[in-house]
Protein backbone atom coordinates (compact mmCIF):
# COMPACT_ATOMS: atom_id res chain seq x y z
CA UNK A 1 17.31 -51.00 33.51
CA UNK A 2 16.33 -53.83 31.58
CA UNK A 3 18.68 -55.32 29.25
CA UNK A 4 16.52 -56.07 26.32
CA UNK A 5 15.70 -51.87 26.31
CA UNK A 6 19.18 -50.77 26.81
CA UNK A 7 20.26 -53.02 23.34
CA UNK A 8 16.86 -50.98 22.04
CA UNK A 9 17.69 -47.67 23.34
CA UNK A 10 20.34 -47.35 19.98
CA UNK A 11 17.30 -48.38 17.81
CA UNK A 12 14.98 -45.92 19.48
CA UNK A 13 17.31 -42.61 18.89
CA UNK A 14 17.72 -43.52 14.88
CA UNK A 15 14.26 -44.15 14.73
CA UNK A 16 13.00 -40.90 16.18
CA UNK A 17 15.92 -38.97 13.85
CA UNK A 18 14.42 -40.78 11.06
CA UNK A 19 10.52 -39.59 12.17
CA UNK A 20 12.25 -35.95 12.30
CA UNK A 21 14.31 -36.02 8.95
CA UNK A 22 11.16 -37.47 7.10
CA UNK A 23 9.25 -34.78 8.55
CA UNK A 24 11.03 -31.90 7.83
CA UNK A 25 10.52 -33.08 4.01
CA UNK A 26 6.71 -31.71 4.16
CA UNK A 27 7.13 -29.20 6.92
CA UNK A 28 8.50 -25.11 5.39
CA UNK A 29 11.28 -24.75 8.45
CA UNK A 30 12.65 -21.38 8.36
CA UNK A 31 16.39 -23.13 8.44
CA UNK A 32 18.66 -20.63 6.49
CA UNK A 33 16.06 -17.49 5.80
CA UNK A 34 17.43 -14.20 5.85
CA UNK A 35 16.29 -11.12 6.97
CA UNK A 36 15.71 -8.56 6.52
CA UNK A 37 14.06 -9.02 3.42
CA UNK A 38 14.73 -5.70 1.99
CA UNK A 39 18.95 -4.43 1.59
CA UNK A 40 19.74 -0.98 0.95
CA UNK A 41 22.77 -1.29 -0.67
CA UNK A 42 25.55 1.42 -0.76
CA UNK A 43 25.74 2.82 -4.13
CA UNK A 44 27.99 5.40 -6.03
CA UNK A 45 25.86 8.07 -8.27
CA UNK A 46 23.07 10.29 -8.77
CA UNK A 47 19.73 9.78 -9.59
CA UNK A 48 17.94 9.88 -13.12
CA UNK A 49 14.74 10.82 -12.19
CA UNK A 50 13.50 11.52 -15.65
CA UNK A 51 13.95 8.31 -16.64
CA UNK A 52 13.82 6.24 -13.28
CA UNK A 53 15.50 2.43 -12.77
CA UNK A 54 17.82 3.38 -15.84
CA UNK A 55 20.95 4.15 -13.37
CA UNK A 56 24.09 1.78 -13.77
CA UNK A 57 24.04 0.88 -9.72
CA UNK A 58 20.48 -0.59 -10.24
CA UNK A 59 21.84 -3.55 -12.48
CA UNK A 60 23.77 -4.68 -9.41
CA UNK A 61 20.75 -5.40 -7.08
CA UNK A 62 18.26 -7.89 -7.37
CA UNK A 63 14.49 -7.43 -7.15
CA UNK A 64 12.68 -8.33 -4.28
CA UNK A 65 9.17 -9.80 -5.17
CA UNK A 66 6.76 -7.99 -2.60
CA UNK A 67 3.11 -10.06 -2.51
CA UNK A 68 0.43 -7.64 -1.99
CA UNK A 69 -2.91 -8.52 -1.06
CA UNK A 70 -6.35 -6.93 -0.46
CA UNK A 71 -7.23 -4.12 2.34
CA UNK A 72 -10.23 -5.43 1.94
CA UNK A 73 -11.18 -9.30 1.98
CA UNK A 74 -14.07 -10.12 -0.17
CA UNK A 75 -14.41 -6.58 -1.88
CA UNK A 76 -13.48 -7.49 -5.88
CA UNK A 77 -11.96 -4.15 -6.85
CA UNK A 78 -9.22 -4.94 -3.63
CA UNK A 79 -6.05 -6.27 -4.10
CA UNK A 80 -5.98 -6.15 -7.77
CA UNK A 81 -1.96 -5.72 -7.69
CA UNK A 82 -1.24 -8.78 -6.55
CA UNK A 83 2.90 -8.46 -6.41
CA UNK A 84 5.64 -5.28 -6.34
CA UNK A 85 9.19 -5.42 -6.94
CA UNK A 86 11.10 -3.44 -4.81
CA UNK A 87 15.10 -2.51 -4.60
CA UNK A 88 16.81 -0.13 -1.91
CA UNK A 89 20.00 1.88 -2.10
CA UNK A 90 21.59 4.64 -0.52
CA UNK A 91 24.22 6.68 -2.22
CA UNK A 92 25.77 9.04 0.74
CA UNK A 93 23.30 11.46 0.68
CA UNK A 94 20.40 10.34 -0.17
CA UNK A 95 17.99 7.08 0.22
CA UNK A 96 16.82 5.50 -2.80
CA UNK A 97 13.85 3.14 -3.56
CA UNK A 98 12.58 1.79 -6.82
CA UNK A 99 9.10 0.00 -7.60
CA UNK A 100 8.38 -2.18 -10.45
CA UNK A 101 4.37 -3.51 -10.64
CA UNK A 102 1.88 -4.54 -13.21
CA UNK A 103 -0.57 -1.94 -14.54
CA UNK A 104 -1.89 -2.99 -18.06
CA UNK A 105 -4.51 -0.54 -18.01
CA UNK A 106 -2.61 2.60 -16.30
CA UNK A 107 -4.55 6.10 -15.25
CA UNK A 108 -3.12 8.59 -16.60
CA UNK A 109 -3.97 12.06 -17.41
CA UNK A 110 -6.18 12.16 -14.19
CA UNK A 111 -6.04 13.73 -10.70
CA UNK A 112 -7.55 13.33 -7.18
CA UNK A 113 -10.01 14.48 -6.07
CA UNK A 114 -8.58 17.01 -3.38
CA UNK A 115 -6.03 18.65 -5.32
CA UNK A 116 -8.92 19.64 -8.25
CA UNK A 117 -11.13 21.10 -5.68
CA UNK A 118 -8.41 23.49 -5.39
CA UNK A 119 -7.66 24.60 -9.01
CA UNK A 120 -10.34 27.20 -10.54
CA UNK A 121 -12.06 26.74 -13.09
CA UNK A 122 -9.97 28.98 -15.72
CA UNK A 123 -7.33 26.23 -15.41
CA UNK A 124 -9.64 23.06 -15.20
CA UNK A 125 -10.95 24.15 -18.85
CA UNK A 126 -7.08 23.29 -20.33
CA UNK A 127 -7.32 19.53 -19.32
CA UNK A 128 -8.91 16.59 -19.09
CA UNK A 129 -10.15 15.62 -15.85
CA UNK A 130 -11.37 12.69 -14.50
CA UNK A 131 -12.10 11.04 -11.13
CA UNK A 132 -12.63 14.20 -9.52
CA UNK A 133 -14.96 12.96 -7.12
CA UNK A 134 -15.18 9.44 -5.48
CA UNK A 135 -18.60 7.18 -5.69
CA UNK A 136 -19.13 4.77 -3.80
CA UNK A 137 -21.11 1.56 -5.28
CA UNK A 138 -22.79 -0.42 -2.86
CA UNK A 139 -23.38 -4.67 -3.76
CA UNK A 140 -25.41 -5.66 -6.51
CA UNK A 141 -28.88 -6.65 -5.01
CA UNK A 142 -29.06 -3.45 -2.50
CA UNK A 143 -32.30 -2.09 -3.15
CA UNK A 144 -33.94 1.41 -1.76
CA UNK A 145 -36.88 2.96 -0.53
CA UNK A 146 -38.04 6.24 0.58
CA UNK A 147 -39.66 5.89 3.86
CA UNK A 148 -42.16 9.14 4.14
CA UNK A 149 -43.09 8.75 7.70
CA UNK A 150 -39.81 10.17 8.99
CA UNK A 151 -40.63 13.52 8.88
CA UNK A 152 -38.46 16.16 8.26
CA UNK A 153 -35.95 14.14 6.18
CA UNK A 154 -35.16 15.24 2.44
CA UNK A 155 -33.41 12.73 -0.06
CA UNK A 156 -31.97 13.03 -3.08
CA UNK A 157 -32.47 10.36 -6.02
CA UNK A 158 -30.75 10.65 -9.35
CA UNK A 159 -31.16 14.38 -8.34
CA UNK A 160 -34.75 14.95 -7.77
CA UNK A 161 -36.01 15.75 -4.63
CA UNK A 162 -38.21 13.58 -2.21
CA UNK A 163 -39.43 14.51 0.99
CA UNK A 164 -38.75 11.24 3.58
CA UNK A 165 -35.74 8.80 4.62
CA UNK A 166 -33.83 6.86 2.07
CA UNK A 167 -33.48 3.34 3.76
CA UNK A 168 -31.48 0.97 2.11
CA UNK A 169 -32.33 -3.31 2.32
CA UNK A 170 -30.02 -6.17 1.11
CA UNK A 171 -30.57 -9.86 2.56
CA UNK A 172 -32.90 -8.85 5.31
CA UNK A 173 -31.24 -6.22 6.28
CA UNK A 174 -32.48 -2.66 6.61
CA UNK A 175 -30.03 0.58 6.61
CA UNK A 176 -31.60 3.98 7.19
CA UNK A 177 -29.30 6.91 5.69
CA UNK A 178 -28.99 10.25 7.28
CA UNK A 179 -30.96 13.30 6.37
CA UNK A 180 -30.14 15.00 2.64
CA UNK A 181 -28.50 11.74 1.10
CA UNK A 182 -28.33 11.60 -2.76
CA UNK A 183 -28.19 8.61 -4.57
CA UNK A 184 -27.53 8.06 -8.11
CA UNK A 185 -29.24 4.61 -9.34
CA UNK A 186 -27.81 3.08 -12.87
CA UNK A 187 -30.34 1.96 -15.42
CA UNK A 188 -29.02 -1.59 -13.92
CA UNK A 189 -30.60 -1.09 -10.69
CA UNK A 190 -26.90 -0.60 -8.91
CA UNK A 191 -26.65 2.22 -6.09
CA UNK A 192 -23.93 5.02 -5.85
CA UNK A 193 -23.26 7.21 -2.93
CA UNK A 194 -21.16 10.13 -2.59
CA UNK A 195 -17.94 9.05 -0.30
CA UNK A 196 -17.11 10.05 2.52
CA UNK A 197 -15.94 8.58 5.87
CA UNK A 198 -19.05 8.29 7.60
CA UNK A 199 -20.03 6.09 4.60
CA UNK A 200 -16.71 4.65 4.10
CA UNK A 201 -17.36 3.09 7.73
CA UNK A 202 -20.72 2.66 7.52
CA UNK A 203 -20.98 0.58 4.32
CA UNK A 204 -18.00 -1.60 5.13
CA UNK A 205 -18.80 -2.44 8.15
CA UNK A 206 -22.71 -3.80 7.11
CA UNK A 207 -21.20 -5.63 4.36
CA UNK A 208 -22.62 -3.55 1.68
CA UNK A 209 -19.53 -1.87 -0.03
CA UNK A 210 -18.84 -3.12 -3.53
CA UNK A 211 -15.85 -1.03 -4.73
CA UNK A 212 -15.33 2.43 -6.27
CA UNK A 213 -17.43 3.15 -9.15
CA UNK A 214 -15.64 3.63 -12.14
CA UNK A 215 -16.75 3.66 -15.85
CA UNK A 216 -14.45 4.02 -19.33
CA UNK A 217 -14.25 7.98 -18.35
CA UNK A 218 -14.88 8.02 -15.22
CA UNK A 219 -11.92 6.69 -13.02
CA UNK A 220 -9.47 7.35 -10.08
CA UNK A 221 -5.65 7.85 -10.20
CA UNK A 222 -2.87 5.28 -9.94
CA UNK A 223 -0.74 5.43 -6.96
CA UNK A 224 1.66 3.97 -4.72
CA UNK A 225 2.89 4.45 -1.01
CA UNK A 226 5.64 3.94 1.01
CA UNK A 227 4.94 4.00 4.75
CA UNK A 228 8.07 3.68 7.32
CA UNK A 229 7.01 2.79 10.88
CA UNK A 230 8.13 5.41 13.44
CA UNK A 231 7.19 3.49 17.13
CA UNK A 232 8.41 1.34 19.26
CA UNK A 233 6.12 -2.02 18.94
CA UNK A 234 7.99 -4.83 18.33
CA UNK A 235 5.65 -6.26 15.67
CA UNK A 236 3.86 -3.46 14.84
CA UNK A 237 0.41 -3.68 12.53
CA UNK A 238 0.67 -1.41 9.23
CA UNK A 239 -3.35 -1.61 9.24
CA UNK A 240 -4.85 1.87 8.48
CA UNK A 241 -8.57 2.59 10.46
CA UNK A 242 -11.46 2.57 8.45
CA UNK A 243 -13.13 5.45 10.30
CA UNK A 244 -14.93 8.74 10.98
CA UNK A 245 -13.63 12.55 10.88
CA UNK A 246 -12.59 12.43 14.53
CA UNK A 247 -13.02 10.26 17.20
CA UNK A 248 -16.14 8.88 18.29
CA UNK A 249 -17.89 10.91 15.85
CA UNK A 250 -21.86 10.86 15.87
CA UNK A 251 -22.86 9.86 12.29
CA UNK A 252 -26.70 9.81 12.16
CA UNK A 253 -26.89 7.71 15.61
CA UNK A 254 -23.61 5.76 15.02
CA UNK A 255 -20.82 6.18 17.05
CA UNK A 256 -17.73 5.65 15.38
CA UNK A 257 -14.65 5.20 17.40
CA UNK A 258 -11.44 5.42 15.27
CA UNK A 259 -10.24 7.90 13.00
CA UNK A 260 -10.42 7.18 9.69
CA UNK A 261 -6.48 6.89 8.04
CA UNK A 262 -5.45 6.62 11.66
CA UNK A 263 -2.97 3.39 11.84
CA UNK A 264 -3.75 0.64 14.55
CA UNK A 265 -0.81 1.18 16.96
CA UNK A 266 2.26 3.94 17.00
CA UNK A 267 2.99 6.77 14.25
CA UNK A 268 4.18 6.34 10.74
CA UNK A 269 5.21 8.35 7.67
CA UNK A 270 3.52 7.68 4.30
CA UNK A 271 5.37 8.91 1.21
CA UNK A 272 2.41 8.54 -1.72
CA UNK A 273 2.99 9.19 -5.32
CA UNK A 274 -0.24 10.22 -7.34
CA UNK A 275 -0.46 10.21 -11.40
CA UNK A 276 -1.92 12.86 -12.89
CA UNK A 277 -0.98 15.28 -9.78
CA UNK A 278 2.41 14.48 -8.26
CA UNK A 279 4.38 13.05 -11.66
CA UNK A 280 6.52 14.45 -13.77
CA UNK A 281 5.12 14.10 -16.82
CA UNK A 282 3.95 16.28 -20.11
CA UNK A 283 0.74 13.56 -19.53
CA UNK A 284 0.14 14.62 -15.96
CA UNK A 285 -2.21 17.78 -15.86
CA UNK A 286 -1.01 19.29 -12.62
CA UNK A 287 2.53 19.99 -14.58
CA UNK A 288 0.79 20.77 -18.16
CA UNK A 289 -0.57 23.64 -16.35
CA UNK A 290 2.14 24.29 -13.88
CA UNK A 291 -0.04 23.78 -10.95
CA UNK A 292 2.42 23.12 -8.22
CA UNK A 293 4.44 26.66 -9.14
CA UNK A 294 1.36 28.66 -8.09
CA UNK A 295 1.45 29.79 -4.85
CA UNK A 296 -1.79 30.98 -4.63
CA UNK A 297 -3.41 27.63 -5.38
CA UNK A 298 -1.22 25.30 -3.23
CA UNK A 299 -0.11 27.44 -0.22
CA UNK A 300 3.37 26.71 -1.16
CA UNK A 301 6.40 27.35 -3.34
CA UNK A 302 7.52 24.41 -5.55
CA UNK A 303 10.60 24.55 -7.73
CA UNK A 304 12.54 22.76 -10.21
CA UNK A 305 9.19 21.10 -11.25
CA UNK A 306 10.78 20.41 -14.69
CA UNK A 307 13.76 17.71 -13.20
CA UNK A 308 11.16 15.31 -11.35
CA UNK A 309 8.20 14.69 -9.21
CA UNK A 310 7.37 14.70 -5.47
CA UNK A 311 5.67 12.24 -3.25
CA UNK A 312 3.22 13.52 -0.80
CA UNK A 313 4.46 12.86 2.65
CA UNK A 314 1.99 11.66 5.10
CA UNK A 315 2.03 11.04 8.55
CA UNK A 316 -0.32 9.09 10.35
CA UNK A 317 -1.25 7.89 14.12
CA UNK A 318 -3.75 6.84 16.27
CA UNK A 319 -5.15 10.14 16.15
CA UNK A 320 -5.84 10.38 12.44
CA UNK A 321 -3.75 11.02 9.22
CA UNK A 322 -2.22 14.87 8.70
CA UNK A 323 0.11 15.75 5.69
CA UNK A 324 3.65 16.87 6.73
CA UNK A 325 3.44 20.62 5.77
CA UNK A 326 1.36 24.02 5.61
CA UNK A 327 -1.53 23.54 3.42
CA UNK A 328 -3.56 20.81 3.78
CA UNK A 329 -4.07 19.76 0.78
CA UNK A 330 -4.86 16.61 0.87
CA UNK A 331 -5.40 16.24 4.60
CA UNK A 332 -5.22 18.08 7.93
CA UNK A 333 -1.39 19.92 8.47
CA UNK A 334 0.96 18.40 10.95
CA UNK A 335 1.35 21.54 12.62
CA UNK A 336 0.24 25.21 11.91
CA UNK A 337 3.61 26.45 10.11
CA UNK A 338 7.59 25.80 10.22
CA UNK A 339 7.07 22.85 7.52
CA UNK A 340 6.50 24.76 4.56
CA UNK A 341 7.85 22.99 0.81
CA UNK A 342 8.28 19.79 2.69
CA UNK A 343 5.66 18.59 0.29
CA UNK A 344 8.05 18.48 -2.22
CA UNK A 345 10.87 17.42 0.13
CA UNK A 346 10.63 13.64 -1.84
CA UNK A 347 11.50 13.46 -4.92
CA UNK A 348 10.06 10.82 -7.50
CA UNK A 349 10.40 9.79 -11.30
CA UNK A 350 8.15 7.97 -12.85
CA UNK A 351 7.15 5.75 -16.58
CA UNK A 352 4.82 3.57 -17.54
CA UNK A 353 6.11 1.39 -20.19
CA UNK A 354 5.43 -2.40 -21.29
CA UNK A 355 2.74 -3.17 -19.47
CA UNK A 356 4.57 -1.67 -15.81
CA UNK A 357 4.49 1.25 -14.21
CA UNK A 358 7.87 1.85 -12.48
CA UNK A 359 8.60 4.77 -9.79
CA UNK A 360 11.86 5.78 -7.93
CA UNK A 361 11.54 7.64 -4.42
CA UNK A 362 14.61 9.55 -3.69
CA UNK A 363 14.67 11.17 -0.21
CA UNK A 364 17.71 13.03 2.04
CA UNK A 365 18.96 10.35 4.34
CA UNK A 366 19.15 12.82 7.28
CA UNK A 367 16.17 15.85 7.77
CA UNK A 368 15.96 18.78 9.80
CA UNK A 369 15.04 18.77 13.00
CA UNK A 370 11.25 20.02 12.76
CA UNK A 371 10.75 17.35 10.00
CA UNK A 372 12.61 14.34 12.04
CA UNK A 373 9.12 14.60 14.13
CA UNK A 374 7.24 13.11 11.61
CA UNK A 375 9.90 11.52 9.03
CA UNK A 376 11.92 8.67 9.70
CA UNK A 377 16.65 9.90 9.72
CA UNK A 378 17.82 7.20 7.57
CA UNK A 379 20.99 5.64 9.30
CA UNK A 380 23.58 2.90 7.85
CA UNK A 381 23.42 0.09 10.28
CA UNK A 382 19.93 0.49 10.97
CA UNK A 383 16.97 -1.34 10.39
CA UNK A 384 13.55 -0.20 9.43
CA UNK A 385 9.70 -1.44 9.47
CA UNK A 386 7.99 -0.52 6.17
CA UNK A 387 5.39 -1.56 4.01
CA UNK A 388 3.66 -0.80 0.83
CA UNK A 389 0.37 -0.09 -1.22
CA UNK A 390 -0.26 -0.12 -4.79
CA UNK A 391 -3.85 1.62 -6.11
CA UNK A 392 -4.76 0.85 -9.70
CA UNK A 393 -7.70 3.51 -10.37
CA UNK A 394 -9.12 2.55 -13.67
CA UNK A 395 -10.01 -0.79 -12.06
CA UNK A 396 -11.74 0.97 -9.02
CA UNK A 397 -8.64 1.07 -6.04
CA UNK A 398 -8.45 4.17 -4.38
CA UNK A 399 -8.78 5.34 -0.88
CA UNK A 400 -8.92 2.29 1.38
CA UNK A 401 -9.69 0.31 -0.95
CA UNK A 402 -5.73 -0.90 -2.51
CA UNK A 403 -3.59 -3.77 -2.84
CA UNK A 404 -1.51 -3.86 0.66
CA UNK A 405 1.66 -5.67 2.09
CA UNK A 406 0.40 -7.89 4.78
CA UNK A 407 2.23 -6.93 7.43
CA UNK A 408 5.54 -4.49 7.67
CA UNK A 409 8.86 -6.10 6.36
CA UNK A 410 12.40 -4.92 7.12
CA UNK A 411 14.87 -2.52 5.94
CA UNK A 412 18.38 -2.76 6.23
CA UNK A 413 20.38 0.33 5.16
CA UNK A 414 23.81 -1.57 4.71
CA UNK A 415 27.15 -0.61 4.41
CA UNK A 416 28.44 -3.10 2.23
CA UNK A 417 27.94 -2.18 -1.88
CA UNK A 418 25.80 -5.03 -4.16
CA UNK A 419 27.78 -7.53 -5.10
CA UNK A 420 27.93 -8.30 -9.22
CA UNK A 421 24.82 -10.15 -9.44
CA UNK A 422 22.15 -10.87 -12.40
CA UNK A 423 18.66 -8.91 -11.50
CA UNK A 424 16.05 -11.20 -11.62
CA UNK A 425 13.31 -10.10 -14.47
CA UNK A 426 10.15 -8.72 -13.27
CA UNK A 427 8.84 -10.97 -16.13
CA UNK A 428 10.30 -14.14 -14.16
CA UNK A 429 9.34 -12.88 -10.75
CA UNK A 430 5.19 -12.90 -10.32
CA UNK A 431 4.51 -14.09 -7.42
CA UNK A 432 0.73 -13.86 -7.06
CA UNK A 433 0.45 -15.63 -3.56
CA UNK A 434 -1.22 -13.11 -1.07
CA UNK A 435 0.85 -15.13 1.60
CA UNK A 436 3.56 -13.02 3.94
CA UNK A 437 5.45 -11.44 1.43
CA UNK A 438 8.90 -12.83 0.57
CA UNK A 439 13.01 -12.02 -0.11
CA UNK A 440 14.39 -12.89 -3.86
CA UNK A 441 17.22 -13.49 -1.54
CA UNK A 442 16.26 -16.41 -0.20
CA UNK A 443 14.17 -18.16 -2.76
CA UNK A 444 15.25 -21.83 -2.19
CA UNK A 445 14.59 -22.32 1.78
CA UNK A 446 12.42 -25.05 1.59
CA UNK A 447 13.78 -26.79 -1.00
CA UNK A 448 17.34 -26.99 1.16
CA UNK A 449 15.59 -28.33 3.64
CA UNK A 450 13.60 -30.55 2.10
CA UNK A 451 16.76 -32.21 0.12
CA UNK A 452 18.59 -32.15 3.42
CA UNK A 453 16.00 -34.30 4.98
CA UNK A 454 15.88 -36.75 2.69
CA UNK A 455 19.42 -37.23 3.09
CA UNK A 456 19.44 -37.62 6.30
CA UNK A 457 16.66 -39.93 6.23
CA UNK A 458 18.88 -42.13 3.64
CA UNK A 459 21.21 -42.43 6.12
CA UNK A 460 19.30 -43.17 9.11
CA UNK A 461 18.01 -45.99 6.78
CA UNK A 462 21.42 -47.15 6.44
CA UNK A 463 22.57 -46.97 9.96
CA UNK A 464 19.56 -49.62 10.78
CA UNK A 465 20.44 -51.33 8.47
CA UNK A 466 24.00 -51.94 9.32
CA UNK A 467 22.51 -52.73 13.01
CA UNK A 468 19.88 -55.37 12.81
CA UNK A 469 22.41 -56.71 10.16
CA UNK A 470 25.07 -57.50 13.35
């Protein structure tokens, strides 16, 4: 080799660890992140449900700072939430998870629409409902006509009768609707439509879905959901179908494939808390008129309404998305019978106060067997795949149309208590970025780096220095 690049060969090495060092200054390396980026810490106590994040063992662990983003890209009433806080504990017996978001304008006092199809009327007269149905408003500009040479067609607008095909037309395109549609058009010229999946699909997938309507009175509930992966996929996809009532259903000449709930790949369980039907509050109408005690309305027996609420538990696949118990009240049953009062298997407690709403999920680690099919055992050691959702109604989320985790994060059900540690604020902790959400236990990642490779740039500097000084 020759000599002159042997004596270079020393020069060449700190050069390229200078090119690296000065590089990892504007690169994000993962060097030192942790996972997972949720810790269920082992606690010692019992739950407060009535007034929920108040317990002594919450002090201990930090928030995590959850960035939610939009189901829906390009949709403005989507991914209105754009952060949750989030801790995890576990106390022996039970698993315990508490949410912290912002909600300045919370629904309350409201239901969904499901559970007041069920109530009769005699108990509908001693509240205030709202939201009861869902309308679906298509993009300012959409514009209608009814086209009289398809024959046999009826349509509906602002509730008269017309005889012909409502066809709808935005930006050269033209969208017949099926037989017996009724519209509602505002005095503004903007175009409602009665949900339902076939239109769910159909309008999202032509572009021409603008939100949920909503109005000062007219509004949807507030929710969140939990949902714990239940497969095997290594990087499983928490991304729900936007579909039809079963699979490749016929909707006037469209054939749509997927299942609407249905998630993307393997099973999951959902557990979703609802204001004005599942809390426990004097404000929520399903407890003013003791709703969920009447077995002939709900098909099942809930007690101890008084101590807390329940979150509806869900279980979805690629075959659609069934409740886990015997009524069907919100969707399809799991199975026939066996499951019944698993509805109210999850406990919640819930307040909305300065501006948050905050909500604690408290669920047996371990269930029984005909439960474990669709419900995740909790066990210490273990991690988990879960994600979350966050609707806000009054500013038109609900359905498929929420503020969503990205992608699933991890779970760690430790065995090891929370250290004595300050909580971060939830005041000092907005973290509107719809990037991958991130860990409050690892805030300072790329900083390290970056201050580590300035340092070692310094002293590559040095070391050539020293060199072509000899």
């Amino acid at each position: 080799m020759n000599d002159k690049l042997v004596r270079k060969v020393p020069y060449l090495l700190v050069l390229a660890s200078l090119v690296v060092s000065f590089s990892s200054i504007f690169v994000e390396l993962p060097v030192g992140q942790t996972t997972p980026q949720i810790v269920a810490y082992k606690v010692q106590g019992t739950t407060n449900l009535g007034d929920p994040g108040s317990e002594s063992f919450w002090q201990n662990i930090p928030w995590v700072n959850v960035s939610l983003t939009a189901n829906l890209q390009g949709v403005p009433t989507s991914g209105i939430t754009p952060y949750l806080l989030v801790k995890a504990a576990w106390n022996g017996t039970d698993m315990l998870v508490l949410e912290q978001w912002p909600a300045p304008n919370p629904a309350v006092n409201t239901w969904s629409a499901s559970p007041a199809a069920f109530v009769p009327a005699s108990l509908l007269s001693k509240t205030t409902l709202n939201g009861v149905a869902d309308l679906q408003e298509l993009v300012p500009g959409v514009t209608y006509s009814i086209e009289k040479n398809y024959t046999g067609y009826i349509s509906y607008v602002n509730n008269t009768e017309y005889q012909g095909r409502i066809v709808l037309s935005y930006s050269g395109l033209t969208l017949p609707l099926p037989n017996e549609t009724s519209i509602t058009v505002l005095p503004d010229g903007r175009i409602l439509v009665p949900d339902n999946r076939g239109f769910q699909w159909l309008f999202t997938n032509y572009g021409l879905f603008y939100g949920y309507y909503v109005n000062s009175t007219y509004y949807y509930p507030d929710r969140t959901a939990i949902m714990w992966y239940m497969g095997t996929e290594t990087n499983p996809s928490n991304c729900m179908n936007i579909g039809g009532d079963y699979a490749n259903e016929n909707f006037d000449g469209f054939t749509i494939t997927k299942v609407g709930g249905s998630l993307s790949s393997g099973p999951a369980n959902i557990w979703m808390w609802v204001s004005g039907a599942t809390w426990n509050s004097t404000s929520d109408p399903a407890f003013q008129i003791n709703m969920w005690q009447n077995e002939s309305i709900t098909g099942l027996n809930y007690t101890d309404y008084k101590d807390h609420g329940f979150a509806v538990p869900l279980y979805t696949n690629q075959s659609g998305l069934y409740e886990v118990d015997t009524a069907g009240f919100w969707y399809p049953p799991v199975q026939s019978s066996g499951l019944n009062g698993s509805l109210f298997y999850i406990w919640t407690g819930a307040k909305w106060e300065n501006g948050y709403w905050v909500v604690e999920f408290v669920r047996p680690m371990q269930v029984p067997q005909a439960l474990a099919n669709y419900e995740p055992q909790f066990q210490v050691g273990k991690e988990y795949d879960v994600a979350f959702a966050v609707w806000q109604g009054k500013a038109g989320e609900t359905l498929f149309d929420k503020s969503i985790t990205s992608g699933f994060l991890t779970l760690y059900v430790s065995p090891q208590s929370p250290g004595t540690v300050t909580p971060t604020p939830a005041t000092n902790t907005t973290n509107t970025s719809t990037a991958t959400p991130t860990s409050a236990s690892a805030p300072n990642v790329t900083l390290d780096v970056t201050i580590a490779g300035v340092i070692i740039a310094v002293i590559a500097l040095l070391v050539l220095y020293l060199v072509y000084r000899r």
